[in-house]
C-alpha atoms as a PDB file:
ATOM      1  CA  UNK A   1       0.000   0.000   0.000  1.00  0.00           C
ATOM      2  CA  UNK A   2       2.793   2.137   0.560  1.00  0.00           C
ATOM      3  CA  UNK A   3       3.838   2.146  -2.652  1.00  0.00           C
ATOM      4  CA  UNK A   4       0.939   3.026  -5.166  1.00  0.00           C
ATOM      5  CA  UNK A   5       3.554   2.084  -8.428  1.00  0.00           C
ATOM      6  CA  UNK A   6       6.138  -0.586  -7.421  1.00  0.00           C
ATOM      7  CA  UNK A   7       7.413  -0.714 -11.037  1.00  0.00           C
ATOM      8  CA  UNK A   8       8.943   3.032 -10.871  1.00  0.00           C
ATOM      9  CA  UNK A   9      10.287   1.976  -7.556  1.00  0.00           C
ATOM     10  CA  UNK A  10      11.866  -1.142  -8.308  1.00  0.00           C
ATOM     11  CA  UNK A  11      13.247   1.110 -11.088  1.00  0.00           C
ATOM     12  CA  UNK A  12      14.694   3.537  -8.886  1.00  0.00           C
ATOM     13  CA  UNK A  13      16.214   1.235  -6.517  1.00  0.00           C
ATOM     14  CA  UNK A  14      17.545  -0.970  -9.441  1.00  0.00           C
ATOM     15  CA  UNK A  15      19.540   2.334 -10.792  1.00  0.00           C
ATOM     16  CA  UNK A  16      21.381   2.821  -7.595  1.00  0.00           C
ATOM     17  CA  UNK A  17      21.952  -0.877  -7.556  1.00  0.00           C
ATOM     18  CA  UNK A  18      25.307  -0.066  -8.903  1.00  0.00           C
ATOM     19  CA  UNK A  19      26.447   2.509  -6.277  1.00  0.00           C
ATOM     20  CA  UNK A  20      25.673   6.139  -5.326  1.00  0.00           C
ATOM     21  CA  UNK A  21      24.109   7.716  -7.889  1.00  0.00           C
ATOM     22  CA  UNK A  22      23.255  11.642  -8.921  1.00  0.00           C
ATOM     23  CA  UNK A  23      20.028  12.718 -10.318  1.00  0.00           C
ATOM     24  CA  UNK A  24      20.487  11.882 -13.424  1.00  0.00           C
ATOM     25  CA  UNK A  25      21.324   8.225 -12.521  1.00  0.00           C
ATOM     26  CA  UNK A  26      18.216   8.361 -10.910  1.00  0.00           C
ATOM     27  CA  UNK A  27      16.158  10.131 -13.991  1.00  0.00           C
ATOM     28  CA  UNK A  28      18.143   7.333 -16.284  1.00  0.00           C
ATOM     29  CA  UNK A  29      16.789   4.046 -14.089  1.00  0.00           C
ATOM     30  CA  UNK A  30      13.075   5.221 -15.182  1.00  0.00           C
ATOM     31  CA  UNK A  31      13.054   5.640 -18.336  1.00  0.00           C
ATOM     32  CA  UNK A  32       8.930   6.274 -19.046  1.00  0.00           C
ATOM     33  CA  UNK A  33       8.829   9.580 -16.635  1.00  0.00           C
ATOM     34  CA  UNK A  34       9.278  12.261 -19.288  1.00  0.00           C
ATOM     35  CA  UNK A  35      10.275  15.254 -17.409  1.00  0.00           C
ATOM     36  CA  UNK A  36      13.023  14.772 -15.194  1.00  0.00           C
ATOM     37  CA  UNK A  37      11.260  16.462 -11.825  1.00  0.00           C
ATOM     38  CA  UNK A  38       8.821  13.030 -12.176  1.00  0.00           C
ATOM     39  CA  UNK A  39      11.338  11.237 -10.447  1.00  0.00           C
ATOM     40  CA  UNK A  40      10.918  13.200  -7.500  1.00  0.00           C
ATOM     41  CA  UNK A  41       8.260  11.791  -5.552  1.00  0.00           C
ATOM     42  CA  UNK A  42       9.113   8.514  -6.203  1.00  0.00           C
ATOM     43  CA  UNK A  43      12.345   8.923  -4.742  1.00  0.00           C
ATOM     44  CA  UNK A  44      11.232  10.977  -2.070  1.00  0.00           C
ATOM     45  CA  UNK A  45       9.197   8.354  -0.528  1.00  0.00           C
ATOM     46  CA  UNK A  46      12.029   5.853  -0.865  1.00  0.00           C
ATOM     47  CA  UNK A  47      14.201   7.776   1.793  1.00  0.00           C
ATOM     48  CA  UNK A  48      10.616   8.540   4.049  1.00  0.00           C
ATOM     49  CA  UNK A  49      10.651   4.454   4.165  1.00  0.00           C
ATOM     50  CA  UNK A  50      14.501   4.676   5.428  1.00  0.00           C
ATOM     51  CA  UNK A  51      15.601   2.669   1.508  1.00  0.00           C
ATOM     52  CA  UNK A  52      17.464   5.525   0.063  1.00  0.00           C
ATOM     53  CA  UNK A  53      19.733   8.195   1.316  1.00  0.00           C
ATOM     54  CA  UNK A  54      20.278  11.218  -0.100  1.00  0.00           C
ATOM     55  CA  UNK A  55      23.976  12.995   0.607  1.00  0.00           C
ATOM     56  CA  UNK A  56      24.987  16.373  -0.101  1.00  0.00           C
ATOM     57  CA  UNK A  57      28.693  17.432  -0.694  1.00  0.00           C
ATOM     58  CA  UNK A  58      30.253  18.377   2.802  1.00  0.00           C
ATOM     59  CA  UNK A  59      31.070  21.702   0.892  1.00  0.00           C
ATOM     60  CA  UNK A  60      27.736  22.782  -0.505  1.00  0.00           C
ATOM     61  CA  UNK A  61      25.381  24.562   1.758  1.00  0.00           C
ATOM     62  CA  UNK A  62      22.565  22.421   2.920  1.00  0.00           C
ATOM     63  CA  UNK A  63      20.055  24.069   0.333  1.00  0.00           C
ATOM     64  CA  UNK A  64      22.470  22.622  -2.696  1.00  0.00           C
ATOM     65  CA  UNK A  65      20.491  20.595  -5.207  1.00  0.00           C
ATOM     66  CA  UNK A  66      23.289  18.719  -5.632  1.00  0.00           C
ATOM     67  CA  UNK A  67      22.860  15.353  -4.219  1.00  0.00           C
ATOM     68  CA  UNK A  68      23.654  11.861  -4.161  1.00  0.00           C
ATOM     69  CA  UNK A  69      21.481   8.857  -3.578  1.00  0.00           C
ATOM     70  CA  UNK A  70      22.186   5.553  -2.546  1.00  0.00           C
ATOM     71  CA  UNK A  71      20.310   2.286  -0.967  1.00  0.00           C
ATOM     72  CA  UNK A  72      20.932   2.436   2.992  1.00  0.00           C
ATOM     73  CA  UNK A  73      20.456  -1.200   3.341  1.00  0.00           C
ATOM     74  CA  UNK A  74      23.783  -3.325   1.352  1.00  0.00           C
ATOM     75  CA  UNK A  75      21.742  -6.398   1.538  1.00  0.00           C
ATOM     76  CA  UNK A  76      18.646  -4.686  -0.314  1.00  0.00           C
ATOM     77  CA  UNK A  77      21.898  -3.291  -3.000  1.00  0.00           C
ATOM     78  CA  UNK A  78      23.075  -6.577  -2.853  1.00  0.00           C
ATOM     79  CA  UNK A  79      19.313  -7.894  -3.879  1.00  0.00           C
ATOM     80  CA  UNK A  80      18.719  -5.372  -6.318  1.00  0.00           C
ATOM     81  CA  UNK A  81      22.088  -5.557  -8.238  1.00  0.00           C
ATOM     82  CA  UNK A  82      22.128  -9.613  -7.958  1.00  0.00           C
ATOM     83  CA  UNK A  83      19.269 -11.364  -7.390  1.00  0.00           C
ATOM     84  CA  UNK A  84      16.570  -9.341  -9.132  1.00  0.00           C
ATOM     85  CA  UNK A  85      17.417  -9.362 -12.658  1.00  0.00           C
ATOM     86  CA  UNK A  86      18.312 -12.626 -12.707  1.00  0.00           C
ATOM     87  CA  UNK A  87      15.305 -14.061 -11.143  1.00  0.00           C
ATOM     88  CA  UNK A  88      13.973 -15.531 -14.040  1.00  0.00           C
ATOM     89  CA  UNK A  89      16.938 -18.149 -14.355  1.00  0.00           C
ATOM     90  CA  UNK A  90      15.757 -20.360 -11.434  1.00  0.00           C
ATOM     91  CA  UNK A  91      14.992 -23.135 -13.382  1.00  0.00           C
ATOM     92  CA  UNK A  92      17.953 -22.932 -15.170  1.00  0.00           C
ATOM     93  CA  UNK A  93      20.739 -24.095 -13.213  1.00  0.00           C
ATOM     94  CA  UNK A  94      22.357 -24.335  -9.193  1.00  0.00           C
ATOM     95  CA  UNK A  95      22.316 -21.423  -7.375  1.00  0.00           C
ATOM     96  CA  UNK A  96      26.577 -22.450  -7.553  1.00  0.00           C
ATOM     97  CA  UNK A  97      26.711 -21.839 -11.240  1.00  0.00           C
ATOM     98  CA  UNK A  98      24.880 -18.525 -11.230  1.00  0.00           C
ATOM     99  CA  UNK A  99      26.680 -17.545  -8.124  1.00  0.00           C
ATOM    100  CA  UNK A 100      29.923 -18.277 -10.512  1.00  0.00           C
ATOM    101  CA  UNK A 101      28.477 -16.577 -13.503  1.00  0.00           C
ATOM    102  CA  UNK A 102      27.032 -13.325 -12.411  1.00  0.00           C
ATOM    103  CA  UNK A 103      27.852 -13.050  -7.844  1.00  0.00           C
ATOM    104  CA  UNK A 104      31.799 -13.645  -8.202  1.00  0.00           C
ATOM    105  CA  UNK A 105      32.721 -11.622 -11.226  1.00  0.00           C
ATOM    106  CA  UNK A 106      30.802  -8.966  -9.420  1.00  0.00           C
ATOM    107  CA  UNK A 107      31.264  -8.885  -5.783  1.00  0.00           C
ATOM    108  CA  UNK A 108      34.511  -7.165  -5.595  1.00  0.00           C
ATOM    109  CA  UNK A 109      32.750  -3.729  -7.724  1.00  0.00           C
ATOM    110  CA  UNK A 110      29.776  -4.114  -4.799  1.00  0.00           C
ATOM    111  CA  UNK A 111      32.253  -4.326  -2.171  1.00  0.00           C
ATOM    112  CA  UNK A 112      33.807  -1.215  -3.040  1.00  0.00           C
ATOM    113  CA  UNK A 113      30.328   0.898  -3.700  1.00  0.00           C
ATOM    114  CA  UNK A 114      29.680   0.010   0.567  1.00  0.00           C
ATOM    115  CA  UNK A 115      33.623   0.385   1.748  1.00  0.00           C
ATOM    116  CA  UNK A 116      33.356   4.548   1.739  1.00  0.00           C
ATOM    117  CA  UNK A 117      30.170   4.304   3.696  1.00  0.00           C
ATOM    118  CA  UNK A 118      32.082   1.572   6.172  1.00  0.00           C
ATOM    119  CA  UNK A 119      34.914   4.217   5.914  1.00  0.00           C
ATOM    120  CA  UNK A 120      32.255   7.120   6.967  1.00  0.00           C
ATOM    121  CA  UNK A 121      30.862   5.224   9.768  1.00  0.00           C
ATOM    122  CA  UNK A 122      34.631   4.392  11.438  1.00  0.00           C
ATOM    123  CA  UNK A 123      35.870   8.016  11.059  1.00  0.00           C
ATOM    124  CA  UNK A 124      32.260   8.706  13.090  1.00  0.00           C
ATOM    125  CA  UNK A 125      32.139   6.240  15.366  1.00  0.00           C
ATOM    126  CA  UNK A 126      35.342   4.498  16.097  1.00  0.00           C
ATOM    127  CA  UNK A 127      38.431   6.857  15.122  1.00  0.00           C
ATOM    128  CA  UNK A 128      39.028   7.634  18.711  1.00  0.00           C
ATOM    129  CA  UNK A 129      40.866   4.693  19.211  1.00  0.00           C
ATOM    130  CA  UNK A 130      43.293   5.535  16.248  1.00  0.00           C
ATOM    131  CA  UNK A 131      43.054   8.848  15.728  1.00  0.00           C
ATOM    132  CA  UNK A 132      42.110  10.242  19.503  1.00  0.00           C
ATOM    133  CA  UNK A 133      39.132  11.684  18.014  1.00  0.00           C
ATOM    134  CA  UNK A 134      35.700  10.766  16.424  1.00  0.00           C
ATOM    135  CA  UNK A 135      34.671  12.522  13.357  1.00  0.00           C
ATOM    136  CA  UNK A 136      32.417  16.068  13.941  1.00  0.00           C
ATOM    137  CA  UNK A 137      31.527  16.038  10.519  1.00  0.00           C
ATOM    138  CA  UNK A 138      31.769  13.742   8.204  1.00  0.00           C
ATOM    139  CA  UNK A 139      30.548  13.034   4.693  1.00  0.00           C
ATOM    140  CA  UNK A 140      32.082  13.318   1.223  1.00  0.00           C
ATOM    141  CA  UNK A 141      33.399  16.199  -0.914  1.00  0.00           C
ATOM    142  CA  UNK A 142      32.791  16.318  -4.877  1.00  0.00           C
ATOM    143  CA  UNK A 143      32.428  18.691  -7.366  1.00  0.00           C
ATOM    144  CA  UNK A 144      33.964  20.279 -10.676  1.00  0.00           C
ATOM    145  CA  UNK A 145      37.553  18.314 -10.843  1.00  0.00           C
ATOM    146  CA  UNK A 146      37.109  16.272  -7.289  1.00  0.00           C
ATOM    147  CA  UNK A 147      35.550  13.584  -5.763  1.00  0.00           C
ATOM    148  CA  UNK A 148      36.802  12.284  -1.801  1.00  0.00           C
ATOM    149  CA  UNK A 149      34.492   9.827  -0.661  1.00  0.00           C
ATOM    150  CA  UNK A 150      35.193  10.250   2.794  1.00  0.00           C
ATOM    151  CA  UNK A 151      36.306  13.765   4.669  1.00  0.00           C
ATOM    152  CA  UNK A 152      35.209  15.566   7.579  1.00  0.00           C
ATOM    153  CA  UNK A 153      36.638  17.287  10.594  1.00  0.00           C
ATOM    154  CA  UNK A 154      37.706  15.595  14.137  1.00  0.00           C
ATOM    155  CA  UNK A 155      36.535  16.378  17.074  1.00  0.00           C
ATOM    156  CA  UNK A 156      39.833  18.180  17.435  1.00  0.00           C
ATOM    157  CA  UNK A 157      38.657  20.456  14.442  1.00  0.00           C
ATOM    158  CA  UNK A 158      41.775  18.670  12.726  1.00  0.00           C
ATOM    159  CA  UNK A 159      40.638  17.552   8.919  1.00  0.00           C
ATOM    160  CA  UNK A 160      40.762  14.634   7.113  1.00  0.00           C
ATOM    161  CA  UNK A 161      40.480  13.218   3.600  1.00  0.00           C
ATOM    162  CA  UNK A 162      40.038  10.067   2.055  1.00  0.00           C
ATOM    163  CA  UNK A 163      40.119   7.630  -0.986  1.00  0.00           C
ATOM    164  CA  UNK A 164      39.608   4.294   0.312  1.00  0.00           C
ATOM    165  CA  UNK A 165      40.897   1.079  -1.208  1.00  0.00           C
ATOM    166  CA  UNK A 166      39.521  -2.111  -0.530  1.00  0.00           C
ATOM    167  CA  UNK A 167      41.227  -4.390   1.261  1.00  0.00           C
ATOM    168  CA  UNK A 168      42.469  -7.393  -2.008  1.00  0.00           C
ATOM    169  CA  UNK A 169      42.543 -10.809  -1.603  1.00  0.00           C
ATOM    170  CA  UNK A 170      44.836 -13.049  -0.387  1.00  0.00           C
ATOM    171  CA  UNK A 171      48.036 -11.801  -2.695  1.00  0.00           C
END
C-alpha cells in the first residue's frame, strides 16, 4: 500500500543498484517519466521508508540541489544488483553456477560501492581509538575536478580526507 507504483520503484532502486548515484542516474533508471522532476516523488518516498539516502557534498550549503542517492540497506543493493534481474533463471541451473556466472565476477565492484560508507561510519564512530578523536563532521566532498568519498573534521577540528581502497585478496 505504501507504494501506489512498485514498477517506478523497483526502477529507482535498481539504478542505484550499482552505487551512489546523482540525479540523473536516478532520472536514467526510469526511463517512461518524461520530465526529469517526475522522479521526484518517487524517490522521495524511498528515503521517508529509510531505503534511500540522499547525501549532499560536505562543501555545498545544505540548500544545494546537488545530491547523491544511494540504498541504505547493502543487503537490499546486494538484492537489487544480484538477485533481481536474474530471477527468471531459477529453473535454469544451481544457485553455484549462477553464483559463478554473475555473484563472483561482481562482488569485488559491490564491495567497493559500501567500503566509503564503512569508511564514513569508522571516522564517526570508532576513530578515537586511532586517531584520539571521532569525526564532527563527516561526509564526502565532490564537485567540478574532485571527488573524496570520505572527509570531515575531528573532534579536534583537525581535517581529514580520504580515498579508500579495498582491502584485495589473499596476494
Amino acid at each position: 500500500r505504501a507504494f501506489q507504483n512498485p514498477t517506478r520503484y523497483v526502477a529507482i532502486l535498481s539504478a542505484l543498484a550499482g552505487g551512489e548515484g546523482d540525479w540523473s542516474t536516478v532520472q536514467a533508471g526510469v526511463p517512461d517519466l518524461s520530465a526529469s522532476g517526475q522522479a521526484a516523488p518517487y524517490l522521495k518516498r524511498l528515503e521517508e521508508v529509510g531505503l534511500v539516502e540522499a547525501r549532499r557534498s560536505l562543501d555545498a550549503s545544505p540548500a544545494a540541489r546537488s545530491r547523491r542517492y544511494r540504498i541504505r540497506d547493502p543487503f537490499t543493493a546486494f538484492w537489487f544488483r544480484f538477485v533481481l534481474p536474474h530471477r527468471h533463471r531459477r529453473g535454469e541451473g544451481t544457485a553455484d553456477a549462477l553464483h559463478a556466472e554473475v555473484v563472483r565476477p561482481g562482488l569485488d565492484a559491490h564491495a567497493s560501492t559500501l567500503f566509503p560508507e564503512a569508511c564514513r561510519h569508522f571516522m564517526a564512530h570508532d576513530a578515537m581509538e586511532v586517531l584520539g578523536a571521532n569525526a564532527r563532521e563527516c561526509g564526502s566532498l565532490w564537485g567540478q575536478g574532485y571527488d573524496i568519498p570520505v572527509a570531515g573534521t575531528l573532534g579536534t577540528g583537525a581535517p581529514f580526507y580520504g580515498m579508500p581502497v579495498p582491502p584485495s585478496g589473499p596476494a
